[in-house]
PDB file of N, CA and C in Angstrom:
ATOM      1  N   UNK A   1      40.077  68.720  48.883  1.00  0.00           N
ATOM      2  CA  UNK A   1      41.502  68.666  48.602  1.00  0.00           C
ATOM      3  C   UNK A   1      42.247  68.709  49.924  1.00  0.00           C
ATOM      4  N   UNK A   2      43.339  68.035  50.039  1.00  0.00           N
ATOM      5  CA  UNK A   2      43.868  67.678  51.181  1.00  0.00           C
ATOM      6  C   UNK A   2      45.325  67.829  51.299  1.00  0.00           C
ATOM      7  N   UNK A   3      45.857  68.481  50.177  1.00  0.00           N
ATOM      8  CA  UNK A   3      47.544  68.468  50.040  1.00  0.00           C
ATOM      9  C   UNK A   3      47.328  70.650  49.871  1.00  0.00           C
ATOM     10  N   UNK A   4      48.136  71.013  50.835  1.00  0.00           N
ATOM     11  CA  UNK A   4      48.272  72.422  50.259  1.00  0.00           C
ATOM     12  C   UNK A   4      49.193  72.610  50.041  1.00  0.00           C
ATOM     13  N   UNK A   5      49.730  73.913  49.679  1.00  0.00           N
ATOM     14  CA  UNK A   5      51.542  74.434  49.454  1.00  0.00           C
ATOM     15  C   UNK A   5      51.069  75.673  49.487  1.00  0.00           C
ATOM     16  N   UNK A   6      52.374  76.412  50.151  1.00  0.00           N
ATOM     17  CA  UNK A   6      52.469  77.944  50.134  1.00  0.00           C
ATOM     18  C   UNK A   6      53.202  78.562  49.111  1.00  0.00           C
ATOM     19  N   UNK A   7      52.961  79.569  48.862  1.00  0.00           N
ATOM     20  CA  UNK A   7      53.850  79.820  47.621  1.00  0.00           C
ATOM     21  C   UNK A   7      53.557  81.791  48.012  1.00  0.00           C
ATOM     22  N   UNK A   8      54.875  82.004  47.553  1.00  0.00           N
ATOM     23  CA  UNK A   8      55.151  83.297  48.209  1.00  0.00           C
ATOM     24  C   UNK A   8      55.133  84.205  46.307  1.00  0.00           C
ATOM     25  N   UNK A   9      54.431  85.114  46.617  1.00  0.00           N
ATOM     26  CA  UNK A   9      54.088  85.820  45.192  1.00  0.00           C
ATOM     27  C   UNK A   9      55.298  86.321  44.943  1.00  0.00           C
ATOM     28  N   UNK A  10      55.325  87.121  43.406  1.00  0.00           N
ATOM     29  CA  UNK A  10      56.986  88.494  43.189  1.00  0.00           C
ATOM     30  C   UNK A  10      56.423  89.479  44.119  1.00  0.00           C
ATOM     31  N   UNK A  11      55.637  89.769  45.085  1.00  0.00           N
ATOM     32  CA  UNK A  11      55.559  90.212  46.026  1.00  0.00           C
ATOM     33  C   UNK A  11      55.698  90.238  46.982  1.00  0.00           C
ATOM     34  N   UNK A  12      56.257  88.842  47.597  1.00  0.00           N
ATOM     35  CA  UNK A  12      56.752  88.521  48.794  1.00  0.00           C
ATOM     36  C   UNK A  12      55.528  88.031  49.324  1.00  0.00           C
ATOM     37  N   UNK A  13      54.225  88.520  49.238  1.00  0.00           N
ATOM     38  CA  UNK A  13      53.149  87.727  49.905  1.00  0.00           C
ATOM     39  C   UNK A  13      52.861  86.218  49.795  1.00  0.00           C
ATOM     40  N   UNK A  14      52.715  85.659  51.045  1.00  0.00           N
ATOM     41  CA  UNK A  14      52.135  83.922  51.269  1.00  0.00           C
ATOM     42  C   UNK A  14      51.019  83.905  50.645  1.00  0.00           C
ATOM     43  N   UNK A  15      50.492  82.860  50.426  1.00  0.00           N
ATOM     44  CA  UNK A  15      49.147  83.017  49.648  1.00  0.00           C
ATOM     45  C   UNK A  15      49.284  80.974  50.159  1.00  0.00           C
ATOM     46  N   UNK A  16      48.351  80.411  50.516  1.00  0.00           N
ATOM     47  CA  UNK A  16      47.991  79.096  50.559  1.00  0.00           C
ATOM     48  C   UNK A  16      46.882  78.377  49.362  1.00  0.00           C
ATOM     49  N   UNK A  17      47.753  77.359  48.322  1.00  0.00           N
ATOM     50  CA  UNK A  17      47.067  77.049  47.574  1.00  0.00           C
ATOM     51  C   UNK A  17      46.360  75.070  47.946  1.00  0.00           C
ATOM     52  N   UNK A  18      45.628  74.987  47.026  1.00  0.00           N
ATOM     53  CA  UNK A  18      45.440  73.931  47.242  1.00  0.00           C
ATOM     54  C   UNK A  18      46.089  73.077  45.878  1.00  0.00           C
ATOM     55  N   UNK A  19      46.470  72.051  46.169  1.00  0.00           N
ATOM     56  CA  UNK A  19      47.269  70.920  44.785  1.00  0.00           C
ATOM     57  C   UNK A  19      46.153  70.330  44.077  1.00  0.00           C
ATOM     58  N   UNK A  20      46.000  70.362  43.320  1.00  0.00           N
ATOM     59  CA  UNK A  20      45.046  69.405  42.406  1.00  0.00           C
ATOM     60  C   UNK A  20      45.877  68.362  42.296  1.00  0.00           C
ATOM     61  N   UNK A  21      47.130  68.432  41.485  1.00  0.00           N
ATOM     62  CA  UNK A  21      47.715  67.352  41.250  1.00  0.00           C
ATOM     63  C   UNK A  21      49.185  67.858  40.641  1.00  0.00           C
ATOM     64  N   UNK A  22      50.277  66.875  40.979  1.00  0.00           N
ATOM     65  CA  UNK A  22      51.595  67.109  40.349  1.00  0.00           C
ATOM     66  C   UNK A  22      52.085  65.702  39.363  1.00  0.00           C
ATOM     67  N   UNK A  23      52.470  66.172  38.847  1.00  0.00           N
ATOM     68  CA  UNK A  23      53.081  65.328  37.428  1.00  0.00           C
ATOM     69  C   UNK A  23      54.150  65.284  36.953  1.00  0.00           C
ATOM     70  N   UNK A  24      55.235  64.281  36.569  1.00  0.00           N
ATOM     71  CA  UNK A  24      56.289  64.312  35.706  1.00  0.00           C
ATOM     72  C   UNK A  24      55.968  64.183  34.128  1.00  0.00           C
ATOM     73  N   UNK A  25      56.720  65.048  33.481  1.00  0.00           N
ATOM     74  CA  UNK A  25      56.661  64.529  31.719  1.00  0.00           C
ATOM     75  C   UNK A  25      57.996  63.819  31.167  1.00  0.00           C
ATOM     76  N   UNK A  26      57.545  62.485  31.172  1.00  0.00           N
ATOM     77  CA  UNK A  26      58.344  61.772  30.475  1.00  0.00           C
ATOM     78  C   UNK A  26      59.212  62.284  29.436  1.00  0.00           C
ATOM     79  N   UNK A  27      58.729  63.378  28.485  1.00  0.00           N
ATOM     80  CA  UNK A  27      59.199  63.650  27.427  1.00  0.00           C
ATOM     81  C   UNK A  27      60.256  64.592  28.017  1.00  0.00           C
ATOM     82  N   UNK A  28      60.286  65.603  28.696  1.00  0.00           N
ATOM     83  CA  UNK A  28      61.804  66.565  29.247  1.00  0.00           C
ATOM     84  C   UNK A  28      61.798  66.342  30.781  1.00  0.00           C
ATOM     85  N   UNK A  29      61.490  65.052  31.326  1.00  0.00           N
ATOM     86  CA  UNK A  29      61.735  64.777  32.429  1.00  0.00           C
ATOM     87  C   UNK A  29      61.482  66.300  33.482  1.00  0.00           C
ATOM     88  N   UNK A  30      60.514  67.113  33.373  1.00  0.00           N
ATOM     89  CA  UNK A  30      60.252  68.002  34.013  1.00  0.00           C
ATOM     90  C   UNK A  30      59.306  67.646  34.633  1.00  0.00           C
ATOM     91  N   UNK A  31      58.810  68.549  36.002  1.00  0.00           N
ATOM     92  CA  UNK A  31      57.976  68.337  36.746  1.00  0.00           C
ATOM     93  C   UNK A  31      56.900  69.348  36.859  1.00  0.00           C
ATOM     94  N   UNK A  32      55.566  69.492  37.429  1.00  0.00           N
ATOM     95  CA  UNK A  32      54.863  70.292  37.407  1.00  0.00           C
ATOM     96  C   UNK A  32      53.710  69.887  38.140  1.00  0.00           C
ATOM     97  N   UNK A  33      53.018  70.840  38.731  1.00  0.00           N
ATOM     98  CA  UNK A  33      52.281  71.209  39.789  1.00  0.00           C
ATOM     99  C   UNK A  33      50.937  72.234  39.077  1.00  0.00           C
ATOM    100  N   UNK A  34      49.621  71.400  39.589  1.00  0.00           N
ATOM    101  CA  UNK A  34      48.204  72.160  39.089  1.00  0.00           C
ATOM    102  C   UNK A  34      47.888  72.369  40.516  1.00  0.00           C
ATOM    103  N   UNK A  35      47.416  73.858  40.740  1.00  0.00           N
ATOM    104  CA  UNK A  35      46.595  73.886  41.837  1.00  0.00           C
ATOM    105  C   UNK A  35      45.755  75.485  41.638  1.00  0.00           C
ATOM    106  N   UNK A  36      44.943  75.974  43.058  1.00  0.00           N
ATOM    107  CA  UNK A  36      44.762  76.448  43.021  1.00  0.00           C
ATOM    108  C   UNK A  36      43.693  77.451  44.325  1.00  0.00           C
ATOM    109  N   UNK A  37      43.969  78.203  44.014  1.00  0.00           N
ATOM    110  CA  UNK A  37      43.197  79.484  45.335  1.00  0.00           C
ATOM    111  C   UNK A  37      41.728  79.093  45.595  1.00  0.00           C
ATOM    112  N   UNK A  38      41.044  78.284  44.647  1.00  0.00           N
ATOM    113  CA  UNK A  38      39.791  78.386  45.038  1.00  0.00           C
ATOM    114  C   UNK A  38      38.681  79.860  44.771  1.00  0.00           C
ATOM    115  N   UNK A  39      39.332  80.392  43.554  1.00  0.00           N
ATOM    116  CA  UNK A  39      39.017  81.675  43.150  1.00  0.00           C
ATOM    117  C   UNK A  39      38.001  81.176  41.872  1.00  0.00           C
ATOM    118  N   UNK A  40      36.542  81.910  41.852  1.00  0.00           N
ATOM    119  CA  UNK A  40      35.497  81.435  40.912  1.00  0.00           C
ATOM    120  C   UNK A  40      35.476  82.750  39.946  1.00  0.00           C
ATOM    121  N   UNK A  41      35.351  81.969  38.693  1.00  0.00           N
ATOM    122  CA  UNK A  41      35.516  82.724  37.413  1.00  0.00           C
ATOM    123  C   UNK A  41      34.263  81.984  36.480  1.00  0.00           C
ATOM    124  N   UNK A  42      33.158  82.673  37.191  1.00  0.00           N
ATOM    125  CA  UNK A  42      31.686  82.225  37.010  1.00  0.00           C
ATOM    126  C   UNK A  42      31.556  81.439  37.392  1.00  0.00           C
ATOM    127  N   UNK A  43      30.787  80.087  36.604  1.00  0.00           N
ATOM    128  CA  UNK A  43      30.795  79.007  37.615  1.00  0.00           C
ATOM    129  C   UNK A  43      32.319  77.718  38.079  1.00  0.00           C
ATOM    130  N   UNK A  44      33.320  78.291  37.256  1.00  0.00           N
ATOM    131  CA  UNK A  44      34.368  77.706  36.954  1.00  0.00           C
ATOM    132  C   UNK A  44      35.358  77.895  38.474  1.00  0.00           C
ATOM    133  N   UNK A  45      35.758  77.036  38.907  1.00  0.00           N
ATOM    134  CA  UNK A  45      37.662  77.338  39.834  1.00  0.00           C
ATOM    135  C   UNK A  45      38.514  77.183  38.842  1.00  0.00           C
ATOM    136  N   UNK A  46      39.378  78.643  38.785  1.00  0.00           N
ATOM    137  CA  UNK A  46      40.314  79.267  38.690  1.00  0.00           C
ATOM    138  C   UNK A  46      41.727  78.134  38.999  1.00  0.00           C
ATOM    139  N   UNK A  47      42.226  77.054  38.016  1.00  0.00           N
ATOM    140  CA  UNK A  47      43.557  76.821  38.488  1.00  0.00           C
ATOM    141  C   UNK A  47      44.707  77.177  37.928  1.00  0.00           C
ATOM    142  N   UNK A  48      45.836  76.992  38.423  1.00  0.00           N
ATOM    143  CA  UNK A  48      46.945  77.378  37.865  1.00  0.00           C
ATOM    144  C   UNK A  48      47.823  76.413  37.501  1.00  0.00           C
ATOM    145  N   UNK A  49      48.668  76.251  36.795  1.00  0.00           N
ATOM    146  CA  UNK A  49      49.934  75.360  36.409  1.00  0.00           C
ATOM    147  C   UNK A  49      51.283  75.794  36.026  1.00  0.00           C
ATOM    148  N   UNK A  50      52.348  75.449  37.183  1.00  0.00           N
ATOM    149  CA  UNK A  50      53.720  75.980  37.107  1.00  0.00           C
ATOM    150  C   UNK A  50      54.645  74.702  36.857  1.00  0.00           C
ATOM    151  N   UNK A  51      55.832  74.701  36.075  1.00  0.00           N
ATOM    152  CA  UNK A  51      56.957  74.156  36.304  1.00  0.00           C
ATOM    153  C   UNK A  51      57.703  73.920  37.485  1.00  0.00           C
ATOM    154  N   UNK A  52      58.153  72.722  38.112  1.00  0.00           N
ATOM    155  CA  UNK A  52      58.661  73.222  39.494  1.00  0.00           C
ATOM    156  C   UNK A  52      60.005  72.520  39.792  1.00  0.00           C
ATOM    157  N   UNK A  53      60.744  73.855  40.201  1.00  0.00           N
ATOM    158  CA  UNK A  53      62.617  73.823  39.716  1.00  0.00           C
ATOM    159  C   UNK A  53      62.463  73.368  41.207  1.00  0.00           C
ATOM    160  N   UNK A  54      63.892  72.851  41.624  1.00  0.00           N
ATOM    161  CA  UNK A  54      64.417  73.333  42.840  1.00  0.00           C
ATOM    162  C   UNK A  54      65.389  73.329  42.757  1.00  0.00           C
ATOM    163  N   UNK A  55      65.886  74.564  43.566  1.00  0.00           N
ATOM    164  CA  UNK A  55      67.818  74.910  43.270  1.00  0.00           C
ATOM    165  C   UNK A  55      68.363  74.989  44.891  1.00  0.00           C
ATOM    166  N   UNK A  56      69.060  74.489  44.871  1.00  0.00           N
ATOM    167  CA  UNK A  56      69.428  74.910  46.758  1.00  0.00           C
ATOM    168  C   UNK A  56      68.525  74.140  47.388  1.00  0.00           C
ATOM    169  N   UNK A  57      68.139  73.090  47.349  1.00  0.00           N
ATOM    170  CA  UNK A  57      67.445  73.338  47.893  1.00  0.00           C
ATOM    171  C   UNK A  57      66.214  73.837  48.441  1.00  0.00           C
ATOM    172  N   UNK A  58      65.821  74.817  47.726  1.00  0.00           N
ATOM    173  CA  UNK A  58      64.516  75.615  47.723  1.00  0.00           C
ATOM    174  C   UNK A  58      63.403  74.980  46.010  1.00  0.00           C
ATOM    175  N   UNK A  59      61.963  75.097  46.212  1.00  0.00           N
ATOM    176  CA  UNK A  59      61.423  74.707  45.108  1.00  0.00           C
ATOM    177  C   UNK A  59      60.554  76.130  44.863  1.00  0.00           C
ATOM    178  N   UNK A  60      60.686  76.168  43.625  1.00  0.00           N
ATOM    179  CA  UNK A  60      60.220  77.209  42.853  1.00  0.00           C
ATOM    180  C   UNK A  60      59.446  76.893  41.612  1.00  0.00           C
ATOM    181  N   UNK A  61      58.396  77.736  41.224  1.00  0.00           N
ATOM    182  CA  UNK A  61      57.468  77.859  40.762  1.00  0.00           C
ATOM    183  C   UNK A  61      57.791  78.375  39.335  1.00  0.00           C
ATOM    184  N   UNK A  62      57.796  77.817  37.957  1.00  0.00           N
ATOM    185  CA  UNK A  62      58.635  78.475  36.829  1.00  0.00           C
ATOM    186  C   UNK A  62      57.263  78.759  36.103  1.00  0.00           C
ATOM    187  N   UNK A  63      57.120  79.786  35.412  1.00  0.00           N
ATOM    188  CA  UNK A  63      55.671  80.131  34.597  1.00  0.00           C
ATOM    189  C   UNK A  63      56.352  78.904  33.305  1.00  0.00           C
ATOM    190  N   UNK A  64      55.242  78.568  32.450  1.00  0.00           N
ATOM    191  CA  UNK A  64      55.758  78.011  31.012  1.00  0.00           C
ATOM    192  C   UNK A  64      55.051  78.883  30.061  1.00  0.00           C
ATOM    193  N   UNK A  65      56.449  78.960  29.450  1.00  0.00           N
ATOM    194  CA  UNK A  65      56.416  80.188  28.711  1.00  0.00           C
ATOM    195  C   UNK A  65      56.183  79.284  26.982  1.00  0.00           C
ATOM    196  N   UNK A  66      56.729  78.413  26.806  1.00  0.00           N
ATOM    197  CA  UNK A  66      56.592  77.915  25.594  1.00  0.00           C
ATOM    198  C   UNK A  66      55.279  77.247  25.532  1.00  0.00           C
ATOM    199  N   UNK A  67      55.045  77.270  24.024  1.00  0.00           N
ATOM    200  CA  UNK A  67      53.719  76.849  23.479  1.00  0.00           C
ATOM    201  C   UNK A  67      53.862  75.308  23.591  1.00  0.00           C
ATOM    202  N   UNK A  68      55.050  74.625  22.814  1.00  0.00           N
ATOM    203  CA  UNK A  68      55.130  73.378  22.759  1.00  0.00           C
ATOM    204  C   UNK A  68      54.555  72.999  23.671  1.00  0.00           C
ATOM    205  N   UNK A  69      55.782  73.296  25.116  1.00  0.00           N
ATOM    206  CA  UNK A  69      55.613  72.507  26.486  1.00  0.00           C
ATOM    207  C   UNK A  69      54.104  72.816  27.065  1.00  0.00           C
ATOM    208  N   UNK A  70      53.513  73.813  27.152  1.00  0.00           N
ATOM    209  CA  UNK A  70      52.456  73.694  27.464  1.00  0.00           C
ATOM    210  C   UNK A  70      51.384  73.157  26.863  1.00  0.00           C
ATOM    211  N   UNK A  71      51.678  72.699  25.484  1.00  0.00           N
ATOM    212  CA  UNK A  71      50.693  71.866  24.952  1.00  0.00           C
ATOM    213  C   UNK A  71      50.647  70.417  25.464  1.00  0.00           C
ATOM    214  N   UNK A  72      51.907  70.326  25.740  1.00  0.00           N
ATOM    215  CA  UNK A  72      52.290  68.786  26.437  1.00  0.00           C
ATOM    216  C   UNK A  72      51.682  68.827  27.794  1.00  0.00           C
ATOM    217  N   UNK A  73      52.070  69.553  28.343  1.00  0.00           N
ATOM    218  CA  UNK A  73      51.602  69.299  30.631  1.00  0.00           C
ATOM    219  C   UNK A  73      50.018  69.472  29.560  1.00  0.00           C
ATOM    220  N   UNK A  74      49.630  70.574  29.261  1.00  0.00           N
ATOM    221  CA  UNK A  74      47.969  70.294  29.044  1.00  0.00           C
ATOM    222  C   UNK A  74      46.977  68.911  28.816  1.00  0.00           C
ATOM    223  N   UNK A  75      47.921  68.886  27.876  1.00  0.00           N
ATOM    224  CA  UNK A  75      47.672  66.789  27.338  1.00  0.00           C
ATOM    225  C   UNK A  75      47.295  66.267  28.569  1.00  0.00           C
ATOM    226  N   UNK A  76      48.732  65.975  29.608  1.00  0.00           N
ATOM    227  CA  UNK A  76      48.963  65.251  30.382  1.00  0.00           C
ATOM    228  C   UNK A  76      47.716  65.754  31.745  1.00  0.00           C
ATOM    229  N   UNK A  77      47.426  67.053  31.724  1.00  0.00           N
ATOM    230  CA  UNK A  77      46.185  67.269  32.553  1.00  0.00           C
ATOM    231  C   UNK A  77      44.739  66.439  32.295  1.00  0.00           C
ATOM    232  N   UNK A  78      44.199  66.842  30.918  1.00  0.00           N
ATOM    233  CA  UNK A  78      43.314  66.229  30.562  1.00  0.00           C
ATOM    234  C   UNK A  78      43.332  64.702  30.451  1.00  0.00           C
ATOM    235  N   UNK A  79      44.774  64.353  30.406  1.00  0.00           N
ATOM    236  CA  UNK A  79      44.953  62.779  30.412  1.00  0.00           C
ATOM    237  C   UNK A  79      44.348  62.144  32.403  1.00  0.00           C
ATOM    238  N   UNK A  80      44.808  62.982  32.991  1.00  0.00           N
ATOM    239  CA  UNK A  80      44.954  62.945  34.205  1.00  0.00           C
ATOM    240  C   UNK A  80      42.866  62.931  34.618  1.00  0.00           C
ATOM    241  N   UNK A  81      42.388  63.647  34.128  1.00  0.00           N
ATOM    242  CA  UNK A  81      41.338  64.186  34.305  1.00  0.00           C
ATOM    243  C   UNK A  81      40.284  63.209  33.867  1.00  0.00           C
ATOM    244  N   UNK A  82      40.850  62.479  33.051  1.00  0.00           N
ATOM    245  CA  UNK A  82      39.753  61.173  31.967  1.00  0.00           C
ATOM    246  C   UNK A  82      40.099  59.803  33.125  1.00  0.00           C
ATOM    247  N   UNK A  83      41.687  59.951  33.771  1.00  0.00           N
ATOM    248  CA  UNK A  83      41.018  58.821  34.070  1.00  0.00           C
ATOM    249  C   UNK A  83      40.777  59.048  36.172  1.00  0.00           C
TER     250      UNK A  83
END
């Protein structure tokens, strides 16, 4: 992987991730970002997937909290993943 981003925890700590991949959803024109630490959870890497706002200027990391929408970016992962 060759794209990283920093992302600063609710702790204020940097942490350097790596991008798997970012995506728009057609359906609420939102954006979103898969990546991850490179953290093993047996034989599996550990990734993550956030919403990503930017206000000011600044881009931020939104958890998804709804079931819908995350059924949708999920889709669109595994869509991503087949081809």
């Amino acid at each position: 992987m060759d794209r990283k981003v920093l992302i600063t925890n609710s702790l204020g700590q940097q942490m350097q991730a790596d991008v798997v991949t970012a995506f728009t959803l057609k359906e609420n024109n939102n954006s979103y970002i898969v990546y991850t630490f490179n953290e093993k959870d047996g034989n599996n890497v550990k990734i993550y997937t956030s919403r990503i706002r930017i206000e000011n200027g600044e881009i931020y990391f939104d958890a998804i909290t709804d079931q819908e929408e995350w059924n949708k970016v999920r889709n669109a992962i595994i869509e991503q993943a087949r081809d």
